[in-house]
C-alpha atoms as a PDB file:
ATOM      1  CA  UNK A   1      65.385-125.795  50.354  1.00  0.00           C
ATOM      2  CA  UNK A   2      69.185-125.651  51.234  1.00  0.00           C
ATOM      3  CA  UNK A   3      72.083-126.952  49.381  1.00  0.00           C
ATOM      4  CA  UNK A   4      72.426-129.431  52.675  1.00  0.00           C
ATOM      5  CA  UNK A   5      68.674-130.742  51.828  1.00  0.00           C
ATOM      6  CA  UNK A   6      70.148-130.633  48.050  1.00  0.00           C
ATOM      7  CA  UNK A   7      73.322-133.259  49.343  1.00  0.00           C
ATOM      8  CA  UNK A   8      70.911-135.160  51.612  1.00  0.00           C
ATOM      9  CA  UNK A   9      69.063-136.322  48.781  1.00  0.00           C
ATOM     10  CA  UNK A  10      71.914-137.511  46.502  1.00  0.00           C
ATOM     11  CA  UNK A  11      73.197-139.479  49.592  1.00  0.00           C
ATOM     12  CA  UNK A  12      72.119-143.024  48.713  1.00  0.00           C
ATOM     13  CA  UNK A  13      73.645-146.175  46.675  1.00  0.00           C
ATOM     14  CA  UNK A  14      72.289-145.831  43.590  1.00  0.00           C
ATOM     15  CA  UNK A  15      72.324-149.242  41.097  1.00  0.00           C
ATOM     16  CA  UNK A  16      74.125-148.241  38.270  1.00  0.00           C
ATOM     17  CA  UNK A  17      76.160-145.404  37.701  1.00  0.00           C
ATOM     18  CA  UNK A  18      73.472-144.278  35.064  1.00  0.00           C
ATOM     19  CA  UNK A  19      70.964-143.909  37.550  1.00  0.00           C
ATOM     20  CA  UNK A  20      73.817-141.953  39.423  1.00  0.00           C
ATOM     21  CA  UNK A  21      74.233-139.771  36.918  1.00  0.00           C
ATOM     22  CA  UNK A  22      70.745-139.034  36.716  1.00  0.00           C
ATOM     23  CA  UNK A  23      69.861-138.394  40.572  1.00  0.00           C
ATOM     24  CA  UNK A  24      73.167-135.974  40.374  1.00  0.00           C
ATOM     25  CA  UNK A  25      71.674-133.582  37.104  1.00  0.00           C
ATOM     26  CA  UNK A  26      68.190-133.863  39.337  1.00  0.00           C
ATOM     27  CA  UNK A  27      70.263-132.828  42.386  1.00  0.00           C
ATOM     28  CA  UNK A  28      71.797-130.074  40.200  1.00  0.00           C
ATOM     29  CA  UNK A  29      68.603-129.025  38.795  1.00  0.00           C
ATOM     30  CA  UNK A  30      67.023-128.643  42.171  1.00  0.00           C
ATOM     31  CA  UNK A  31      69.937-126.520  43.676  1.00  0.00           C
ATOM     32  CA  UNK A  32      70.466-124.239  40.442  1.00  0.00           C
ATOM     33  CA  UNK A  33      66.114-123.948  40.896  1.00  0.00           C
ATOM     34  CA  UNK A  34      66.368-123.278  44.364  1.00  0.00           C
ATOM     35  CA  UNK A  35      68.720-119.655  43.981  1.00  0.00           C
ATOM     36  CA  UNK A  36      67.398-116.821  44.668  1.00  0.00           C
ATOM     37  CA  UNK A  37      66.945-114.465  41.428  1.00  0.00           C
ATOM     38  CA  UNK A  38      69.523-112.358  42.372  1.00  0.00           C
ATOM     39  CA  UNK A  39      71.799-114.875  43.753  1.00  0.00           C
ATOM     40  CA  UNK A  40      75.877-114.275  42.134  1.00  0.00           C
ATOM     41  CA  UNK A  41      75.866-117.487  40.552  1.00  0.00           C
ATOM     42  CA  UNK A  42      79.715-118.575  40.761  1.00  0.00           C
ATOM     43  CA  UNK A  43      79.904-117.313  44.463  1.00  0.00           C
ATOM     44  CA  UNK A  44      76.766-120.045  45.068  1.00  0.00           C
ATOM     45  CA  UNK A  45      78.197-123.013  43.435  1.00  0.00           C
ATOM     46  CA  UNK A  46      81.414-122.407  45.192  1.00  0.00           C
ATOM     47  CA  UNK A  47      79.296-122.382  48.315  1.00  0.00           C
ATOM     48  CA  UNK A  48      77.808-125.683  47.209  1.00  0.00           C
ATOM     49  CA  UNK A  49      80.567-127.533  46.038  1.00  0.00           C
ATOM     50  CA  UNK A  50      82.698-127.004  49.215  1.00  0.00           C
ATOM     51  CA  UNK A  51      79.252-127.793  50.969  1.00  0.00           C
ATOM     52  CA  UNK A  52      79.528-131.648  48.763  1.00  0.00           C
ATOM     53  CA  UNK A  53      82.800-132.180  48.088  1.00  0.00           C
ATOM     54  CA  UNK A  54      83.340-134.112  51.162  1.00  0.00           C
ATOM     55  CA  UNK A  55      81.200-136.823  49.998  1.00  0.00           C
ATOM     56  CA  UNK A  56      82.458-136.928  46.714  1.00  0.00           C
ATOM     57  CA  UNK A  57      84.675-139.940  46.808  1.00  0.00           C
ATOM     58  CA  UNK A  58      82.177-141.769  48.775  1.00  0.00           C
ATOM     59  CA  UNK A  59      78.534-140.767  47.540  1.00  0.00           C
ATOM     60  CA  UNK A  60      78.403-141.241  43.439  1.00  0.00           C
ATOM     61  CA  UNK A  61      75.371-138.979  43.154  1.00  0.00           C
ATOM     62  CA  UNK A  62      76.991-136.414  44.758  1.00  0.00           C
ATOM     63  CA  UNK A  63      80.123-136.584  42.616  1.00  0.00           C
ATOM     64  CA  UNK A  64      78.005-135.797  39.420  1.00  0.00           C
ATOM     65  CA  UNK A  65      76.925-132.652  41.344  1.00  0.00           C
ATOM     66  CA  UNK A  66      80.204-131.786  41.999  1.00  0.00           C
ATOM     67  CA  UNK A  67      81.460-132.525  38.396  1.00  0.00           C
ATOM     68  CA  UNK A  68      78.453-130.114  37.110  1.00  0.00           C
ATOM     69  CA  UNK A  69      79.036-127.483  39.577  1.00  0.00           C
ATOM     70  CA  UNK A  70      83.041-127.362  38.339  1.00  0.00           C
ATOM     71  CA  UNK A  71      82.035-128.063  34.968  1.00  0.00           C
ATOM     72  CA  UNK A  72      79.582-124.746  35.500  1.00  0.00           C
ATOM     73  CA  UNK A  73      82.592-122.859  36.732  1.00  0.00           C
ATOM     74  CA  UNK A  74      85.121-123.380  33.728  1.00  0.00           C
ATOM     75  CA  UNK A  75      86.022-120.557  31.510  1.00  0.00           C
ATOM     76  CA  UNK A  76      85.608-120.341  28.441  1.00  0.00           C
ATOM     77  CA  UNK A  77      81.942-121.010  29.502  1.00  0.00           C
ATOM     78  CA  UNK A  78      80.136-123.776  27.408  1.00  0.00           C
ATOM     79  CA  UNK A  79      77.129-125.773  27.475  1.00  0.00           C
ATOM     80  CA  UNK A  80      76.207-128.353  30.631  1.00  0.00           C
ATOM     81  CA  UNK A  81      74.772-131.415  29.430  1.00  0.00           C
ATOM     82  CA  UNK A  82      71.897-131.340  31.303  1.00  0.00           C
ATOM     83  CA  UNK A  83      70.218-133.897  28.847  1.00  0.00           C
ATOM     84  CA  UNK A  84      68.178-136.263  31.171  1.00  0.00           C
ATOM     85  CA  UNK A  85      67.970-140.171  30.246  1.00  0.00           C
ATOM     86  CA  UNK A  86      65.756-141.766  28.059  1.00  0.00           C
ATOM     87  CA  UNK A  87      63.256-143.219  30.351  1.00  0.00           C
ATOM     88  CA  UNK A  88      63.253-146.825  31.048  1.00  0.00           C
ATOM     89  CA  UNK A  89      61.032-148.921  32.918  1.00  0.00           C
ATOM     90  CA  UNK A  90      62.041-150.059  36.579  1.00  0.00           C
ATOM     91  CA  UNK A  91      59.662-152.798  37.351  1.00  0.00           C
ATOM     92  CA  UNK A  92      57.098-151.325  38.446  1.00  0.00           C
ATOM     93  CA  UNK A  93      54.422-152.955  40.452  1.00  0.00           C
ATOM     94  CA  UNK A  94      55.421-156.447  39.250  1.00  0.00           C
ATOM     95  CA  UNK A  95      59.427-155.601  41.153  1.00  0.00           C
ATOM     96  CA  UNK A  96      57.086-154.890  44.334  1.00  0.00           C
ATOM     97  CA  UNK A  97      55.643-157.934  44.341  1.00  0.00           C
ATOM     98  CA  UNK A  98      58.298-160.143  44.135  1.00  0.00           C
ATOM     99  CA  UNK A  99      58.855-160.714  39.929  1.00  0.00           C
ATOM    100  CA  UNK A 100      55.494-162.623  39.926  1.00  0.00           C
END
């Protein structure tokens, strides 16, 4: 998987900027996953973030990305939060079906 399969996915409208914020670390998660081994790890999120930043203003998702890949680049280094959310419940099949 590319980093433009990586941006694909973040491209949608999420509902809240929570759920933003979440599809962004995923988006993260599955870019930083998909580096090869011996992949120079600034030079690759440079790569990436000039690859997203584009759709930045426009695509929330992809403006978390963005934030973690600068974030990632900062000196003195420091942690990411890469906590994910508490889970909630979205509806499930009840939302399918109409709230019945």
């Amino acid at each position: 998987m590319d980093i433009f399969d990586t941006i694909n996915g973040l491209r949608m409208r999420p509902e809240s900027s929570e759920r933003a914020r979440e599809i962004g670390l995923m988006g993260y998660v599955q870019w930083l996953d998909s580096l090869p081994g011996s992949a120079p790890y600034e030079e690759e999120a440079i790569c990436a973030y000039l690859a997203a930043m584009d759709l930045e203003r426009s695509e929330p998702a992809v403006a978390v990305f963005c934030n973690l890949l600068r974030a990632s680049l900062q000196r003195p280094l420091s942690p990411l939060d890469l906590g994910a959310l508490a889970p909630r419940r979205r509806g499930g099949s009840r939302a399918r079906r109409g709230g019945t």
